[in-house]
Protein backbone atom coordinates (compact mmCIF):
# COMPACT_ATOMS: atom_id res chain seq x y z
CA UNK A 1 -149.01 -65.67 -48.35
CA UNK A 2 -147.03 -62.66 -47.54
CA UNK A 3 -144.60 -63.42 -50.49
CA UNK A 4 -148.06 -63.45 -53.10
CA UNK A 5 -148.92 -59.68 -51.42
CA UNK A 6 -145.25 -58.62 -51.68
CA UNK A 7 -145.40 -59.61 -55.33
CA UNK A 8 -148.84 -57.78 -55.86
CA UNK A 9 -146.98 -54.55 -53.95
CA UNK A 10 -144.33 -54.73 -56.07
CA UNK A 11 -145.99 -54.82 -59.14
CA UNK A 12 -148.64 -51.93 -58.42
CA UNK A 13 -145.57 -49.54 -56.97
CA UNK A 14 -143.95 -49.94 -59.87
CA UNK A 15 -146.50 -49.29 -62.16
CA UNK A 16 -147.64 -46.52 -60.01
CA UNK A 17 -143.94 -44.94 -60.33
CA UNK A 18 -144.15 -45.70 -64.22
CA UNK A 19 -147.50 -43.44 -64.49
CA UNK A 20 -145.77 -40.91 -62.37
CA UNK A 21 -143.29 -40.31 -64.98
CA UNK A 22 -145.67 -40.68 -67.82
CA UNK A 23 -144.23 -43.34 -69.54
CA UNK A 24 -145.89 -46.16 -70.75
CA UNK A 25 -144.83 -50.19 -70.76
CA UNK A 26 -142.83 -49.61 -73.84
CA UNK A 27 -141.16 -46.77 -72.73
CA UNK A 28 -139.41 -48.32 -70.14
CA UNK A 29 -139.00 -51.66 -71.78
CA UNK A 30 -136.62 -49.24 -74.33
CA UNK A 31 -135.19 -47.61 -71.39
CA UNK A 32 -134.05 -50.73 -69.61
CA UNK A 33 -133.04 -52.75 -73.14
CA UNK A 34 -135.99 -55.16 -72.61
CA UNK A 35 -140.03 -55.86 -73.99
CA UNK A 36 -142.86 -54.23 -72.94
CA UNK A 37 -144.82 -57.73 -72.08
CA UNK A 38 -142.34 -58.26 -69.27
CA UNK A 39 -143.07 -54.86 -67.23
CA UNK A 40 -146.43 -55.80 -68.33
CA UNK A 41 -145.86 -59.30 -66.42
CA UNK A 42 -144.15 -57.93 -63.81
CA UNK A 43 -146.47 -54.81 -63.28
CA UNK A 44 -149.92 -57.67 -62.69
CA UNK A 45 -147.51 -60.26 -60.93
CA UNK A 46 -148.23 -62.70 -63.25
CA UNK A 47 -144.76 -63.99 -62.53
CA UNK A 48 -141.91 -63.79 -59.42
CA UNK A 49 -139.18 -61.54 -61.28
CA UNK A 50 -135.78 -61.66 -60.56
CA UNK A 51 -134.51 -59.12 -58.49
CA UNK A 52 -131.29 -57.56 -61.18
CA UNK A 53 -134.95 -56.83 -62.96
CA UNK A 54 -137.19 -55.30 -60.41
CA UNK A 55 -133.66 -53.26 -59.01
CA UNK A 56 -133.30 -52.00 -62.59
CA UNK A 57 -136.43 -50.54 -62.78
CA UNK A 58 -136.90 -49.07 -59.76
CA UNK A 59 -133.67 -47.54 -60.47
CA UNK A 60 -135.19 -46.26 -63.56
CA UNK A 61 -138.28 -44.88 -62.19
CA UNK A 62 -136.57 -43.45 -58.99
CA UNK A 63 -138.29 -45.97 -56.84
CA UNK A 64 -136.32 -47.08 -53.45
CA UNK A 65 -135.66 -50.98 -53.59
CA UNK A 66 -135.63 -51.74 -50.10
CA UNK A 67 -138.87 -49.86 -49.71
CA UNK A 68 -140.97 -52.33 -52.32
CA UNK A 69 -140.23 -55.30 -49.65
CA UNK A 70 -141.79 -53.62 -46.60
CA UNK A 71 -145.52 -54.87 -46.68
CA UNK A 72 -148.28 -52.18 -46.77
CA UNK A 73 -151.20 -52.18 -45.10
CA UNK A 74 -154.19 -53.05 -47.25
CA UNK A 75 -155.25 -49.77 -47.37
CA UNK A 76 -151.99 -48.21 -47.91
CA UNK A 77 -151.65 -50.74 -50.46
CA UNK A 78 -155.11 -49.78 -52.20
CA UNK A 79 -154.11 -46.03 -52.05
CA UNK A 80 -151.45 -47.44 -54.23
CA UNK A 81 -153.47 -49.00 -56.85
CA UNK A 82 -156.47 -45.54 -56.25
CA UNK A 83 -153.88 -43.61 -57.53
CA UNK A 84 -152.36 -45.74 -60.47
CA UNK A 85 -156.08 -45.60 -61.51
CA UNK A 86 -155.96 -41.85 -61.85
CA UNK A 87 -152.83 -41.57 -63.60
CA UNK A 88 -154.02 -44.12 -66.35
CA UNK A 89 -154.27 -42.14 -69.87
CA UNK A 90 -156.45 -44.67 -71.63
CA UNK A 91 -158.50 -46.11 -69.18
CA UNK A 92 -160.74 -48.80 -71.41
CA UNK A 93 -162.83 -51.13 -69.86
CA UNK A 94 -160.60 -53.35 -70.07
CA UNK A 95 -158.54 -51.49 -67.56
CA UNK A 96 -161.16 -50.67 -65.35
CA UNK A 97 -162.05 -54.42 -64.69
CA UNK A 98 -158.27 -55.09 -64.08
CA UNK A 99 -158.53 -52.65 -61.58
CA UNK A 100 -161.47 -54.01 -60.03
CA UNK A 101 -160.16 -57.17 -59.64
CA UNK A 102 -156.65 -56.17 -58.66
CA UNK A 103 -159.06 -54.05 -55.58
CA UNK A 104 -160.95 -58.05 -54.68
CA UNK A 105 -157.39 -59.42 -54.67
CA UNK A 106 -155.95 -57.21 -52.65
CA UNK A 107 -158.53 -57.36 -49.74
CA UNK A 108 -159.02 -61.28 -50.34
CA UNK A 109 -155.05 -61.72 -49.39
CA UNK A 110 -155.33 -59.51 -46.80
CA UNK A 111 -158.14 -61.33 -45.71
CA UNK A 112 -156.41 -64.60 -45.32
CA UNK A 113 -153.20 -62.88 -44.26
CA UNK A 114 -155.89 -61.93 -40.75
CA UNK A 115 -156.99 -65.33 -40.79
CA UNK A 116 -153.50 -67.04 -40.81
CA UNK A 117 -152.44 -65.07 -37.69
């Protein structure tokens, strides 16, 4: 349970650092010498990324490593995903029910994160 909300952190940190800078999923891809669909991947957690990957673009996006594996809170971790939310340029609809799910998902691990303890 703790490794599926350490994926989700990852993912919404790094996309959070990638809006910071203004650059989109294709940017970066170029950047690191890779595709846009796998920061996409990585960025929703569709997938557990290696970690010469996730390293290289934190590296890119000035992100500290270590700092991705210490588990937020839920609401830390929803500040996180308020403010990648902001930063989006073209937010469709599309975007806006990602975000609303990504939200649910967030508070439903946490939820039976509580429960398991």
């Amino acid at each position: 349970m703790e490794l599926e909300l350490l994926n989700m952190q990852i993912g919404c940190m790094l996309r959070l650092g990638r809006l910071k800078k203004g650059m989109s999923q294709l940017d970066l891809a170029l950047l690191l010498g890779s595709n846009p669909t796998m920061i996409g991947r990585i960025e929703r957690f569709e997938n557990v990324s290696g970690w010469d990957k996730i390293l290289s673009i934190s590296q890119q996006l000035s992100i500290d490593f270590c700092n991705l594996f210490v588990l937020k809170t839920k609401e830390e971790l929803l500040l996180v995903v308020e403010e990648s939310f902001k930063l989006e340029d073209k937010l469709t609809q599309e975007k806006r029910d990602y975000y609303d799910y990504l939200k649910s998902q967030i508070i439903h691990q946490y939820s039976l994160l509580k429960k398991k303890k």
